[in-house]
N, C-alpha and C. Protein backbone atom coordinates (compact mmCIF):
# COMPACT_ATOMS: atom_id res chain seq x y z
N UNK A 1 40.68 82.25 3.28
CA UNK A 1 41.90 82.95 2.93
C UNK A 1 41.52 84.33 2.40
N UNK A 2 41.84 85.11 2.74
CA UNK A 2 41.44 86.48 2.55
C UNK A 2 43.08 87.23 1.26
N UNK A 3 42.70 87.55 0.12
CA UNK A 3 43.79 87.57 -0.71
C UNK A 3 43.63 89.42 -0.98
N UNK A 4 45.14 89.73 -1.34
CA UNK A 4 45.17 91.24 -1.24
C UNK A 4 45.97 91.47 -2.31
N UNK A 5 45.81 92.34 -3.25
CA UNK A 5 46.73 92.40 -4.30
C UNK A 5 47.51 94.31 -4.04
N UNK A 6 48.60 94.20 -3.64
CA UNK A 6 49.45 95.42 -3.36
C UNK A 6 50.36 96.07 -4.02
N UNK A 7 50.75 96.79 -4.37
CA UNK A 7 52.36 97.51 -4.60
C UNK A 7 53.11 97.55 -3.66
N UNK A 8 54.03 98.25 -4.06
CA UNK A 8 55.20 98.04 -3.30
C UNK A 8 55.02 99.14 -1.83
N UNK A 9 54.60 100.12 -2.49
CA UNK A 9 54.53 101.08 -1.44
C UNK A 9 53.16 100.64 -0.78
N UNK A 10 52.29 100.05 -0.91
CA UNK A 10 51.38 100.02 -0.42
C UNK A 10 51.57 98.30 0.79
N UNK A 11 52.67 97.76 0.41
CA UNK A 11 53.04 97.16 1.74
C UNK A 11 53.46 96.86 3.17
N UNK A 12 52.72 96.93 4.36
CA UNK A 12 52.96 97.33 5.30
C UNK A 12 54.84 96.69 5.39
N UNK A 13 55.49 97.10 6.54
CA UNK A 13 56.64 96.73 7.38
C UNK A 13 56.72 95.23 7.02
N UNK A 14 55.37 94.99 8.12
CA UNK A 14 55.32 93.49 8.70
C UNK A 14 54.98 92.54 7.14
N UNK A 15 54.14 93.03 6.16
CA UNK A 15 53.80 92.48 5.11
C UNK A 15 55.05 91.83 3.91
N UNK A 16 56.23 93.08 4.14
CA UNK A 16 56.99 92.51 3.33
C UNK A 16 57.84 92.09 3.93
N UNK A 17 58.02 91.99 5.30
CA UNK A 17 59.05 91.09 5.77
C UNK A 17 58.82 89.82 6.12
N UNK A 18 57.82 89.33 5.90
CA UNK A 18 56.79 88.38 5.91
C UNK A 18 57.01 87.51 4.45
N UNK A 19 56.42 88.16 3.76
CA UNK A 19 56.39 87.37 2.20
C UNK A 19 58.27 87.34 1.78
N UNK A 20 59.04 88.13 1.89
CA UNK A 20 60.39 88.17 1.90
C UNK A 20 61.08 86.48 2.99
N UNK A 21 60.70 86.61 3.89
CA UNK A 21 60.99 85.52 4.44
C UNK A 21 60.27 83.94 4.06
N UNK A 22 59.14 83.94 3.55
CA UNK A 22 58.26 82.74 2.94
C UNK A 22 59.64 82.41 1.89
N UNK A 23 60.01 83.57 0.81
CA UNK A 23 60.03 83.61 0.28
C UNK A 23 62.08 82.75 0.02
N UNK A 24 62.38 83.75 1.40
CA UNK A 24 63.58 83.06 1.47
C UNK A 24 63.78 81.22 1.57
N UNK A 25 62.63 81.51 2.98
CA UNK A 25 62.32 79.64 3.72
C UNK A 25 62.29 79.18 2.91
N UNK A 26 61.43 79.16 1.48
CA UNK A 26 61.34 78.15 0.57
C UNK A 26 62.40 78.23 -1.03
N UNK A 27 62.55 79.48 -1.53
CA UNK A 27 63.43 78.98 -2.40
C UNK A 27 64.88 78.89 -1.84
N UNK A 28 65.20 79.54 -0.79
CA UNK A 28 66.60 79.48 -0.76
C UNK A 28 67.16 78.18 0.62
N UNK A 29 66.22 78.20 1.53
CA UNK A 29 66.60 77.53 2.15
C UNK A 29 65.77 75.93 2.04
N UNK A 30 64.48 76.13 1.96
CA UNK A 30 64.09 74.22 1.50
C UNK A 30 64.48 73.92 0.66
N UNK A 31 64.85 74.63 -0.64
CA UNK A 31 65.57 74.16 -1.59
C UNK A 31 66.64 73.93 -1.92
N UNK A 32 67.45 74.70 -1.17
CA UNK A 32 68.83 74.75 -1.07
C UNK A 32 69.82 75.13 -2.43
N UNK A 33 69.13 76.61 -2.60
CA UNK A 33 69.33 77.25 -3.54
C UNK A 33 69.54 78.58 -3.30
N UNK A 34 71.28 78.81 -2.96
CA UNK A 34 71.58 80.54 -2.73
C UNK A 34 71.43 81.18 -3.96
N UNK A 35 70.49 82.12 -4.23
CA UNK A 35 70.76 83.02 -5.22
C UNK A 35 70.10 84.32 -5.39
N UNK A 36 69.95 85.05 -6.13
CA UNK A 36 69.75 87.15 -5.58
C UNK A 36 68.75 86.91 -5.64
N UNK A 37 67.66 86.90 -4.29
CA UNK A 37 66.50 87.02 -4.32
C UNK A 37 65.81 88.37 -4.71
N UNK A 38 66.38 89.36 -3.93
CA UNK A 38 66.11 90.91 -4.16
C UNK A 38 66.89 91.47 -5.69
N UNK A 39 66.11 91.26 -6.11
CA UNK A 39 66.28 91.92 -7.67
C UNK A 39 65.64 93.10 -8.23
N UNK A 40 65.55 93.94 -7.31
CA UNK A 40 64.56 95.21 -7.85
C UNK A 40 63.34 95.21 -8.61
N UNK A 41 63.02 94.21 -8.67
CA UNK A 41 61.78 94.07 -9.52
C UNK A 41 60.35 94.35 -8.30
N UNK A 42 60.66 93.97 -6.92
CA UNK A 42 59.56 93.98 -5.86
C UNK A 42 59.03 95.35 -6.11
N UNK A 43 60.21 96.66 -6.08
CA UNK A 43 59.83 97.97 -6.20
C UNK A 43 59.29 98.46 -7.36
N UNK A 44 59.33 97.90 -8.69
CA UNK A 44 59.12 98.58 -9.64
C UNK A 44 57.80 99.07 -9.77
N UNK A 45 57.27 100.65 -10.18
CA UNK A 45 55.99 101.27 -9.54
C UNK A 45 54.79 99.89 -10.45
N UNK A 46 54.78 99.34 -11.30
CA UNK A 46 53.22 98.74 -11.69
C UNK A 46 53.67 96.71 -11.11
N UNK A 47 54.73 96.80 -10.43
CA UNK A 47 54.40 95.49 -9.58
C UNK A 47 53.79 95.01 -8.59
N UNK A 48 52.85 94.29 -8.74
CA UNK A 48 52.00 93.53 -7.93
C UNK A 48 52.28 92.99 -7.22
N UNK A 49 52.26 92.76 -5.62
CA UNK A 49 52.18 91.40 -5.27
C UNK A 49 51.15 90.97 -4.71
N UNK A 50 50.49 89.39 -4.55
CA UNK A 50 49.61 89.20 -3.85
C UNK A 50 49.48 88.05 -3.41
N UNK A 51 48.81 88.51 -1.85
CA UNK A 51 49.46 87.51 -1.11
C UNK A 51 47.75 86.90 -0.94
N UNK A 52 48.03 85.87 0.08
CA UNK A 52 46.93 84.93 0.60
C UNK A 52 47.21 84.83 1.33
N UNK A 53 46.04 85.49 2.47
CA UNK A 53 46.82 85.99 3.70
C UNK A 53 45.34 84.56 5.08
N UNK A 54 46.27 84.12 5.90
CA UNK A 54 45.13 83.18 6.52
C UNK A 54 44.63 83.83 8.02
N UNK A 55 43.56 83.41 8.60
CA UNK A 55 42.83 83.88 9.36
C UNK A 55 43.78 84.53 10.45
N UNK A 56 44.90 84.15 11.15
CA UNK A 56 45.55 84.98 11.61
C UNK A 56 47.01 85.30 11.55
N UNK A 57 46.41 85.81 9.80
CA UNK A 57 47.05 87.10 9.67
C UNK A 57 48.75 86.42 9.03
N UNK A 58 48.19 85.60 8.81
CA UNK A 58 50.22 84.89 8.14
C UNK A 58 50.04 84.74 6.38
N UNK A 59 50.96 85.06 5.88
CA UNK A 59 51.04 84.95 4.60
C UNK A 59 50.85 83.31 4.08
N UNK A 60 50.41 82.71 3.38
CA UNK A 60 50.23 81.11 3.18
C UNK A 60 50.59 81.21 1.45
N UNK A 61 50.70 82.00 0.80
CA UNK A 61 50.71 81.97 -0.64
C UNK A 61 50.75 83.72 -1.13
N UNK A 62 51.86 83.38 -2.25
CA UNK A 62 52.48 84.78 -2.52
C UNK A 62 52.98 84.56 -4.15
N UNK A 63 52.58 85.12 -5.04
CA UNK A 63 52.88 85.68 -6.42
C UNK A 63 53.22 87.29 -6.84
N UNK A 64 54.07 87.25 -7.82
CA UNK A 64 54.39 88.73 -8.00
C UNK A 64 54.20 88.82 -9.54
N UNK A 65 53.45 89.93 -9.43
CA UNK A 65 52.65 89.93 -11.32
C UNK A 65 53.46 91.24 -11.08
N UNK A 66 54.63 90.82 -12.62
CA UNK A 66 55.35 92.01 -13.02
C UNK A 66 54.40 92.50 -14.79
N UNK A 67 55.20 94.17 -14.74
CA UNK A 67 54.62 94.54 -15.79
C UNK A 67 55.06 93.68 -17.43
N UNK A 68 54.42 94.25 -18.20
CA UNK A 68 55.73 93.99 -19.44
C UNK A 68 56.69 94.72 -19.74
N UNK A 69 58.28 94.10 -19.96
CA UNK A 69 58.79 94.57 -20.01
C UNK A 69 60.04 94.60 -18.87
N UNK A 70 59.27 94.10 -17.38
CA UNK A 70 59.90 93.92 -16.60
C UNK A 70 61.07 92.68 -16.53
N UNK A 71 60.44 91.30 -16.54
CA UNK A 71 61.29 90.24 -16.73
C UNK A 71 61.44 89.75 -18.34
N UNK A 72 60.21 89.84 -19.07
CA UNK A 72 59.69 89.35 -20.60
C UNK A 72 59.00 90.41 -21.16
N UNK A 73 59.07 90.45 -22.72
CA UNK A 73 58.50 91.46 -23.24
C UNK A 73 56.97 91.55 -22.86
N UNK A 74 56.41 90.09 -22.44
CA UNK A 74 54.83 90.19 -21.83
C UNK A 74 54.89 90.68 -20.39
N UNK A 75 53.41 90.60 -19.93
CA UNK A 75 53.79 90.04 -18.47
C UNK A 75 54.03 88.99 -17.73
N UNK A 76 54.37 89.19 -16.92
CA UNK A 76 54.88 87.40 -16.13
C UNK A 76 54.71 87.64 -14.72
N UNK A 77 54.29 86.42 -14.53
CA UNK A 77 54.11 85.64 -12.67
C UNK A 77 55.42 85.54 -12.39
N UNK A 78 55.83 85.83 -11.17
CA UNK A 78 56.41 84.86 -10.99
C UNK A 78 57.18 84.83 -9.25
N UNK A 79 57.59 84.18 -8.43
CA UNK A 79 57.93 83.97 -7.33
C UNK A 79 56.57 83.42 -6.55
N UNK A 80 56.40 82.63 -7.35
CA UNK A 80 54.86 81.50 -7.10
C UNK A 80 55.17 81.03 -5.80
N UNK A 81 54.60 81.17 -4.90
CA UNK A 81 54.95 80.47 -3.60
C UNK A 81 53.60 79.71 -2.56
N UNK A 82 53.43 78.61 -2.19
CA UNK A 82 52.75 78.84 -0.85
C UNK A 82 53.27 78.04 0.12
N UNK A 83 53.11 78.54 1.26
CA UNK A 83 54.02 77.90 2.71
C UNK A 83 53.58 76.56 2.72
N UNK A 84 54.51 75.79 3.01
CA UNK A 84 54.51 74.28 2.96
C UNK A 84 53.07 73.19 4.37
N UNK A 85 52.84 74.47 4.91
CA UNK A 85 51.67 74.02 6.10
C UNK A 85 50.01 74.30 5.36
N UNK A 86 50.24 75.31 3.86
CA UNK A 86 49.21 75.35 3.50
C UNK A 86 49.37 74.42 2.02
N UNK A 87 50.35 73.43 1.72
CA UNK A 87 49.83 72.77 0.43
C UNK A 87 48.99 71.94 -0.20
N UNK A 88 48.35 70.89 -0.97
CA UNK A 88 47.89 70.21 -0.96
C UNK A 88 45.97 70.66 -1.17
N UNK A 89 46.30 71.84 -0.50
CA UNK A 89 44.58 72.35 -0.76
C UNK A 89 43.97 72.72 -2.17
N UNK A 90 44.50 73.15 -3.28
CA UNK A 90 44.11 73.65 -3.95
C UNK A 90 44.84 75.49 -4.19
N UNK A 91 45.28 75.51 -2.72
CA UNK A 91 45.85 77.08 -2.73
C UNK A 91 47.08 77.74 -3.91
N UNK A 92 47.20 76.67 -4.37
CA UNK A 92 48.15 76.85 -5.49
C UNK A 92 47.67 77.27 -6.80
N UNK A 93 45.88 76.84 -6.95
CA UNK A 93 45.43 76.91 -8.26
C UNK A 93 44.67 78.35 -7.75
N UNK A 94 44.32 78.64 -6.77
CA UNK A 94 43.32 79.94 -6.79
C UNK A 94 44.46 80.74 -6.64
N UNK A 95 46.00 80.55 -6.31
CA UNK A 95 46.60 81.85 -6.36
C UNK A 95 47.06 82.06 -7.67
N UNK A 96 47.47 81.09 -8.63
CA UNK A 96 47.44 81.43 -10.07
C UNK A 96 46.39 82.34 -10.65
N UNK A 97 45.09 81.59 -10.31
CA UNK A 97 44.32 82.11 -11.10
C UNK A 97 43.73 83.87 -11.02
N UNK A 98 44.63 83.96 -9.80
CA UNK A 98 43.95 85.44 -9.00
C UNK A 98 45.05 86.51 -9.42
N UNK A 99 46.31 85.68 -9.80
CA UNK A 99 47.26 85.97 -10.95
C UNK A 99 47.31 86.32 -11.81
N UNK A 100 46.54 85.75 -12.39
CA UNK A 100 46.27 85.91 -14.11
C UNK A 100 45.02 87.07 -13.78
N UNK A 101 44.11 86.96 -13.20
CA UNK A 101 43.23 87.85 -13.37
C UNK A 101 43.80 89.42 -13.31
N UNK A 102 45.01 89.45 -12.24
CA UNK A 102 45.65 90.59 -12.11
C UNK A 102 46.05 91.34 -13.13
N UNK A 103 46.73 90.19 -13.89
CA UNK A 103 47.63 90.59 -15.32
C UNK A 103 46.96 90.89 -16.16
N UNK A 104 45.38 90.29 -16.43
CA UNK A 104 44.47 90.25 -17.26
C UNK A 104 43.91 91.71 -17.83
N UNK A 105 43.62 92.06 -15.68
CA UNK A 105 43.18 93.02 -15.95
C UNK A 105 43.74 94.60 -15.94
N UNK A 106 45.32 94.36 -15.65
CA UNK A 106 45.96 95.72 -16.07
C UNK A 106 46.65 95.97 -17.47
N UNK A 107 47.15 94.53 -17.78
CA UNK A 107 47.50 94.63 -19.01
C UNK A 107 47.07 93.57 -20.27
N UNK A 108 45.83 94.05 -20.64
CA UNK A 108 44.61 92.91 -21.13
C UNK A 108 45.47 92.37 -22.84
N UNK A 109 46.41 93.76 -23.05
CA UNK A 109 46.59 93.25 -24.75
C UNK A 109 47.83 92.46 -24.71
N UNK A 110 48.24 92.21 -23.24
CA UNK A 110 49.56 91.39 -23.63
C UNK A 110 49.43 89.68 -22.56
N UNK A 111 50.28 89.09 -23.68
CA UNK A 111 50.19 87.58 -22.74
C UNK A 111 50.93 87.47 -21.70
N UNK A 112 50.79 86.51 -20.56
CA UNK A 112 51.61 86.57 -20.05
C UNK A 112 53.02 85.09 -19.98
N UNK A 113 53.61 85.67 -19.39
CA UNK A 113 54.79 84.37 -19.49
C UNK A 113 55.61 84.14 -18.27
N UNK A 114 55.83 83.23 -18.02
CA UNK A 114 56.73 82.89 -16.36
C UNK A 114 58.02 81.75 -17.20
N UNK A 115 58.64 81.64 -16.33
CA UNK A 115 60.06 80.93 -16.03
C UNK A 115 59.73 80.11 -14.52
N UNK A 116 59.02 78.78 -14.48
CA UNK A 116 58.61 78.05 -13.96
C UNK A 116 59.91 76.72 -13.59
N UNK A 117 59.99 76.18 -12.40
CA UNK A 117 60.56 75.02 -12.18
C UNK A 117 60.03 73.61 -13.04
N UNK A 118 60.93 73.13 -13.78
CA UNK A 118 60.64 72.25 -14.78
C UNK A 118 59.55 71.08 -13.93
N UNK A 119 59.31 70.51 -12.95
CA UNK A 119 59.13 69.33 -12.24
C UNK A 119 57.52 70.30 -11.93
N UNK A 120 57.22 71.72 -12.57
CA UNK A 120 55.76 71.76 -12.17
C UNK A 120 54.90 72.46 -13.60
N UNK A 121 55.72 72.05 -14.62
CA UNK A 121 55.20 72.41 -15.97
C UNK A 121 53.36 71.91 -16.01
N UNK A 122 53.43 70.66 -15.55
CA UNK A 122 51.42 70.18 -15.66
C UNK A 122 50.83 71.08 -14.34
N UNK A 123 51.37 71.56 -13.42
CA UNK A 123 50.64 72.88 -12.46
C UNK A 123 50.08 73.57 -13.56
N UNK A 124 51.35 74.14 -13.74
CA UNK A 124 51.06 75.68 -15.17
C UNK A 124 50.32 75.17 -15.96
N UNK A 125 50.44 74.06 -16.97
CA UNK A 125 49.78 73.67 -17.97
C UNK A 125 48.36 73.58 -17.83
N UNK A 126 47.83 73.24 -16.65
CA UNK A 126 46.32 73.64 -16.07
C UNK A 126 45.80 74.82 -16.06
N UNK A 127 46.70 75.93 -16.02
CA UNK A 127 46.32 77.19 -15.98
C UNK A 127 46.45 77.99 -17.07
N UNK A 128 46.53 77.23 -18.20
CA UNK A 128 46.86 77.47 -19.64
C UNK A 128 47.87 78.41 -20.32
N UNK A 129 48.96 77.82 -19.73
CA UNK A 129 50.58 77.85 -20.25
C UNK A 129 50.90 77.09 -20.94
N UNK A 130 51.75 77.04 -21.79
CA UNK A 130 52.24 76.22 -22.34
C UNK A 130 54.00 76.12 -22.75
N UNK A 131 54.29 75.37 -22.59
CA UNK A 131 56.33 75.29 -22.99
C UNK A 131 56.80 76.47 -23.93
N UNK A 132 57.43 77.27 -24.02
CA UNK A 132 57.90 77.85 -25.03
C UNK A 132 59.80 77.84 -25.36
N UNK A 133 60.35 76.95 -24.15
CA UNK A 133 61.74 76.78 -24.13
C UNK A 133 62.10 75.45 -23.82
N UNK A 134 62.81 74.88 -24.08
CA UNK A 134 63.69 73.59 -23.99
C UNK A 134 64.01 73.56 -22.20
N UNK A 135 64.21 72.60 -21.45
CA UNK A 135 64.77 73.06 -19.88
C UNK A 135 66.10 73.48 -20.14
N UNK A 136 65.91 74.60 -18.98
CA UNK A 136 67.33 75.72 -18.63
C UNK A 136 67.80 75.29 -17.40
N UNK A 137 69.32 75.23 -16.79
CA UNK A 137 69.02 75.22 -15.53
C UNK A 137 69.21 76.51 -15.61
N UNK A 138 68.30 77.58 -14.02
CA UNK A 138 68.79 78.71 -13.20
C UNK A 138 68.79 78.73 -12.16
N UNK A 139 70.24 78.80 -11.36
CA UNK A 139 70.88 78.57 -10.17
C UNK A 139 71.27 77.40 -9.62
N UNK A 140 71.41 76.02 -10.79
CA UNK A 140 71.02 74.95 -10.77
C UNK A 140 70.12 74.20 -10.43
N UNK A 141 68.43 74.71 -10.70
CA UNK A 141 67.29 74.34 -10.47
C UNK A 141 66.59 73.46 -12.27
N UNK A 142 66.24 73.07 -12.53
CA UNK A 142 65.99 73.10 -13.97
C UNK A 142 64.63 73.69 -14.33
N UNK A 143 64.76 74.77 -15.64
CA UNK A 143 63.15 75.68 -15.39
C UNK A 143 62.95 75.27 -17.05
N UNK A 144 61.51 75.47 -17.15
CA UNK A 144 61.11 75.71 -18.41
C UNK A 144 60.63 77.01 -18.71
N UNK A 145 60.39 77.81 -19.58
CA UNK A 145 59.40 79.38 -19.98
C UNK A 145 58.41 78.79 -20.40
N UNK A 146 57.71 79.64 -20.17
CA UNK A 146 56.03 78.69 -20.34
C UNK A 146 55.00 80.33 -20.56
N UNK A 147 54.46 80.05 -22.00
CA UNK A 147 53.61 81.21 -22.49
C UNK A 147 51.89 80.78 -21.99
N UNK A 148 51.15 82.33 -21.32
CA UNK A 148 49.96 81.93 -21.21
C UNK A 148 49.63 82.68 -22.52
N UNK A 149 48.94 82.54 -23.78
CA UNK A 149 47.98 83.40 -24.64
C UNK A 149 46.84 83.91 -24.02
N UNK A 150 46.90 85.47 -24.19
CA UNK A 150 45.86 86.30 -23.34
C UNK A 150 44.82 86.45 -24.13
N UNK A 151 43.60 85.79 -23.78
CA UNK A 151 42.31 85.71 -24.94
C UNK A 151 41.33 86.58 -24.19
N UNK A 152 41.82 87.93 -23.51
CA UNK A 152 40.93 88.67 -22.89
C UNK A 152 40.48 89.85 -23.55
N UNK A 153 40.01 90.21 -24.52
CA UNK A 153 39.87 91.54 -25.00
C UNK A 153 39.88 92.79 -24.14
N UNK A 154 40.71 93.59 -25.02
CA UNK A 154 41.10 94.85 -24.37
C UNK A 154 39.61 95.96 -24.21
């Protein structure tokens, strides 16, 4: 899996219409959950995305490391995704972790935090998150907030 960490402008055509559609297939349509996917946050100039891209050339796994400030006063993951033909491998834990390294390493003095689907709190909890909210539903999904403490010196 060959992984690429981009901005916004630095995404080809085909790249974001690509991860945009993963992105639809699985939260809005396997889940069966209409709600504003495009929230201006894809464009904002210090957002990340990064994909995991497979030998030819298809997106298989996609995270978006926003700044602080953007969704939470930290930074946060979030639109955790990988295509349902690549699960089961492990591709879920190296795209976290390539996640966090992102966040780590642009914004080392702050923690980060996501708004995670409640039913994958022990995913996160492996990647050293932890609960920081009671379950919410959003869009009628049920989520928890879940804090990572950033023990990376600046």
């Amino acid at each position: 899996m060959l992984w690429k960490s981009l901005s916004f402008s630095e995404l080809s055509l085909n790249e974001l219409y690509d991860l945009l559609k993963l992105r639809v297939d699985v939260f809005v349509v396997e889940q069966n959950c209409p709600y504003p996917e495009l929230d201006n946050k894809d464009r904002h100039a210090q957002t990340q995305h990064l994909l995991g891209v497979d030998e030819q050339g298809v997106i298989q796994a996609y995270a978006r490391v926003l700044a602080p400030g953007v969704s939470y006063p930290d930074a946060s993951i979030g639109r955790v995704i990988v295509a349902e033909a690549a699960r089961g491998g492990g591709v879920a834990h190296t795209l976290m972790q390539k996640a966090i390294a992102i966040s780590n390493k642009r914004w080392p003095e702050h923690n980060i935090q996501l708004g995670g689907q409640e039913h994958l709190k022990g995913f996160y909890q492996q990647q050293g998150f932890e609960p920081v909210s009671e379950m919410y539903l959003e869009d009628g999904i049920p989520h928890i907030d879940m804090l990572r403490v950033n023990t990376v010196e600046a």
